[in-house]
N, C-alpha and C. Protein backbone atom coordinates (compact mmCIF):
# COMPACT_ATOMS: atom_id res chain seq x y z
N UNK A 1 0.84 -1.18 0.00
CA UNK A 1 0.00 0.00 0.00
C UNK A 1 0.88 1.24 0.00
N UNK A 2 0.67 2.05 -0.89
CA UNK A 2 1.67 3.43 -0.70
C UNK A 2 0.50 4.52 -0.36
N UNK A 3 1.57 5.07 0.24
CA UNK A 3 0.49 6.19 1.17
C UNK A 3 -0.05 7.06 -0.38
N UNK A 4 -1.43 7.66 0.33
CA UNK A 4 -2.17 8.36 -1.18
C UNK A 4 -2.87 9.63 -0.33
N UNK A 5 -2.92 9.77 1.13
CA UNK A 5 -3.30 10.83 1.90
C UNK A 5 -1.93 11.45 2.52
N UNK A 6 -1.95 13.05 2.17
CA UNK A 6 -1.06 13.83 2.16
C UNK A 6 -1.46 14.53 4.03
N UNK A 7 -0.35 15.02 4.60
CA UNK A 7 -0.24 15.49 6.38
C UNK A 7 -1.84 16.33 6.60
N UNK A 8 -1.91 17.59 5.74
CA UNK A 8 -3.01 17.97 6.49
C UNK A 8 -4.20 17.18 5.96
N UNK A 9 -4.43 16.58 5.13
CA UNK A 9 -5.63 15.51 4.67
C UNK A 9 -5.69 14.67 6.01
N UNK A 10 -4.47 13.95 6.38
CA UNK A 10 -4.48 12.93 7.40
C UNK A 10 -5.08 13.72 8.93
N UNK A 11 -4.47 15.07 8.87
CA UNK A 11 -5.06 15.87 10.54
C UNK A 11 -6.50 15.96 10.40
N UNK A 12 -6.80 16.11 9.31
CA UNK A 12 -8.11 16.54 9.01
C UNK A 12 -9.17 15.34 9.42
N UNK A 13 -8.94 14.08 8.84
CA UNK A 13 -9.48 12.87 8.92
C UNK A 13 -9.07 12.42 10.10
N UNK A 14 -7.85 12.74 11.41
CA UNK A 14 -7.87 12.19 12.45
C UNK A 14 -9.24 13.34 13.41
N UNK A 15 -8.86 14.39 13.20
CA UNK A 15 -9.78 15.16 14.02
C UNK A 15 -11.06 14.78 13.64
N UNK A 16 -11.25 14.69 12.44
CA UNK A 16 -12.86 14.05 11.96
C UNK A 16 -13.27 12.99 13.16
N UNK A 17 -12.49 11.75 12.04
CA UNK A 17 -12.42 10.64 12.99
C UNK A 17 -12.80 10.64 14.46
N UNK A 18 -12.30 11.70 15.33
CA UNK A 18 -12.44 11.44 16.92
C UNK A 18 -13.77 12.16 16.93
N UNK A 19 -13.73 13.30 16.21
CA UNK A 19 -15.10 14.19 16.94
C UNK A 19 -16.41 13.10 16.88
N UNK A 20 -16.10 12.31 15.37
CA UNK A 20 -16.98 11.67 15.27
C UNK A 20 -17.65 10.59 16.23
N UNK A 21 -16.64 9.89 16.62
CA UNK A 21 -16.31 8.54 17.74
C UNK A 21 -17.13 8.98 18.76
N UNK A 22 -16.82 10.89 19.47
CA UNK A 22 -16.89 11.18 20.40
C UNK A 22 -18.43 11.41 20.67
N UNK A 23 -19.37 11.30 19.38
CA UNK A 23 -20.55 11.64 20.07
C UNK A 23 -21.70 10.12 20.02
N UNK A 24 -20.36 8.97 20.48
CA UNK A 24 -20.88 7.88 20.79
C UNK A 24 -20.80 7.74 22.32
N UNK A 25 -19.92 8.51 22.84
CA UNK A 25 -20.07 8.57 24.24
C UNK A 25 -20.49 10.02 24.89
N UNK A 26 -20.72 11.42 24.13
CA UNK A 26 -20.65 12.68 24.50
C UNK A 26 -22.10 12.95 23.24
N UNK A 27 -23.23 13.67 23.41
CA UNK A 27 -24.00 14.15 22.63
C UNK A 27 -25.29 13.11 22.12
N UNK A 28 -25.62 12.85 21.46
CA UNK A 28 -27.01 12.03 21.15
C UNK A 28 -26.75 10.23 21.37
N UNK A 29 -25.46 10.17 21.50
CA UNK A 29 -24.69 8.62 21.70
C UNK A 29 -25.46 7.29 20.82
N UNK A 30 -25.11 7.64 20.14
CA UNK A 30 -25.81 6.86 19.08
C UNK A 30 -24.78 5.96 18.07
N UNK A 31 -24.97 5.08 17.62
CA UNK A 31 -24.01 3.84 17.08
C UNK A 31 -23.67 4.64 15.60
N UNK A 32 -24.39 5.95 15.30
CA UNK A 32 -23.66 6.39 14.17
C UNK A 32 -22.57 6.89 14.42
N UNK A 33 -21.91 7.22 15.29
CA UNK A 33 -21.22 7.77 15.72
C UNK A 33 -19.56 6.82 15.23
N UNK A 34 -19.76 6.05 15.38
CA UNK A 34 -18.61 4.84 15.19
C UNK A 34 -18.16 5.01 13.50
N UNK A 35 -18.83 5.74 12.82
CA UNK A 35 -18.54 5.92 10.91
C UNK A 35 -17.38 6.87 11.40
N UNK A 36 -17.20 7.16 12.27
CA UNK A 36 -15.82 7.66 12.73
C UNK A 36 -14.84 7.23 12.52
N UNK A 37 -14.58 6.05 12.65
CA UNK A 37 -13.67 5.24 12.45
C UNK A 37 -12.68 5.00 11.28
N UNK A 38 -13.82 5.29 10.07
CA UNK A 38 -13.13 4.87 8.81
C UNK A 38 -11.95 5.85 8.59
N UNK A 39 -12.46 7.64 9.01
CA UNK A 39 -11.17 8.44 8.49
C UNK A 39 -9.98 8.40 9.67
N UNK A 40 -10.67 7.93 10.96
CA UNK A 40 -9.23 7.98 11.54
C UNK A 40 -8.52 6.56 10.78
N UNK A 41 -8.71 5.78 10.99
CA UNK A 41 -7.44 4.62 10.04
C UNK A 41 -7.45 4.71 9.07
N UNK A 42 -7.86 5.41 8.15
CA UNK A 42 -7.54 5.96 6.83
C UNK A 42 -6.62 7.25 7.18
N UNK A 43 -7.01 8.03 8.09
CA UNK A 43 -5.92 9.04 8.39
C UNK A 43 -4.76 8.53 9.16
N UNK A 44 -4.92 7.85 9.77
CA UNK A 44 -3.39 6.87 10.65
C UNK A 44 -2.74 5.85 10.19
N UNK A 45 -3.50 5.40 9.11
CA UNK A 45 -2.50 5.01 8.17
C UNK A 45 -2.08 5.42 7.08
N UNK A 46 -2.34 6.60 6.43
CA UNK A 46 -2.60 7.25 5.38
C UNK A 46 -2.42 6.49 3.84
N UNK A 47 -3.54 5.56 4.24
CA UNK A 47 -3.89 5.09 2.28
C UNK A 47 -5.64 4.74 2.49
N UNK A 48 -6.06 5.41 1.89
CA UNK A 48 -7.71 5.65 1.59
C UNK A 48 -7.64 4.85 0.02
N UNK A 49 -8.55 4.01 0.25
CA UNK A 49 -9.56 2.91 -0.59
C UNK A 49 -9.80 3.37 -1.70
N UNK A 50 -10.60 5.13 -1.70
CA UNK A 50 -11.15 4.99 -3.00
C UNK A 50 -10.57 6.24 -3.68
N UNK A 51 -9.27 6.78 -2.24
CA UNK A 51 -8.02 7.57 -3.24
C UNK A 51 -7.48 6.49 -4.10
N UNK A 52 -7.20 5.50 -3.82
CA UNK A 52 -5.98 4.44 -4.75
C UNK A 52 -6.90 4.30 -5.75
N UNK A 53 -8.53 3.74 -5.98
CA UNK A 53 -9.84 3.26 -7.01
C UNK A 53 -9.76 4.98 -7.88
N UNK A 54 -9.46 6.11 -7.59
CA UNK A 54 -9.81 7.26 -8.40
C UNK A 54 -8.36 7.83 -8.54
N UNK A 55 -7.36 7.14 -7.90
CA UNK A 55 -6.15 7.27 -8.20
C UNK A 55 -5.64 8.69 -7.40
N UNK A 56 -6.40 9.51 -7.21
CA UNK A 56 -6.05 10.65 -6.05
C UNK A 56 -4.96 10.51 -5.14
N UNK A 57 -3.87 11.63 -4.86
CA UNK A 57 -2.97 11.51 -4.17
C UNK A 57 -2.71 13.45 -3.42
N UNK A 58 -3.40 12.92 -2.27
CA UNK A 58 -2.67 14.37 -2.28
C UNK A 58 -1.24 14.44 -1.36
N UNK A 59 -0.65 13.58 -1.32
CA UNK A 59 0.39 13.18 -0.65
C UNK A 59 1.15 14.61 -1.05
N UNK A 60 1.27 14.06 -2.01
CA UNK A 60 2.45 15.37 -3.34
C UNK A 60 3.72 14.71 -3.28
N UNK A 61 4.09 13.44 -2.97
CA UNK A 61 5.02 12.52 -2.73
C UNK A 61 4.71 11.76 -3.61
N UNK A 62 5.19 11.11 -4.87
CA UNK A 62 5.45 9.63 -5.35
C UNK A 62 6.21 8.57 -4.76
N UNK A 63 5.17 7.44 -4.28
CA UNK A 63 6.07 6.88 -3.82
C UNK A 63 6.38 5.32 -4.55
């Protein structure tokens, strides 16, 4: 897998990620809350599914 999410893409999708998580225990607590998940490990690992399927990179790195 080569990374295809570039630093602030990845901050962006970790902060997503948590706010999201967070209103499974903080705010209406509801099991939607957990679609959180996908951008934080897409942001902590930085390679997103349907960047590599549309070929998108905002890395700005070839790797």
């Amino acid at each position: 897998m080569k990374h295809n999410v570039g630093s602030i893409d990845r901050a962006i999708r970790i902060i997503a990620g948590l706010g999201l998580i967070s209103l499974v225990f903080i705010g209406p607590q509801t099991v939607w809350g957990w679609i959180g998940v996908v951008p934080l490990v897409t942001g902590l690992i930085g390679w997103c599914p349907p960047y590599a399927l549309l070929r998108i990179n905002s890395c700005g790195v070839k790797n």
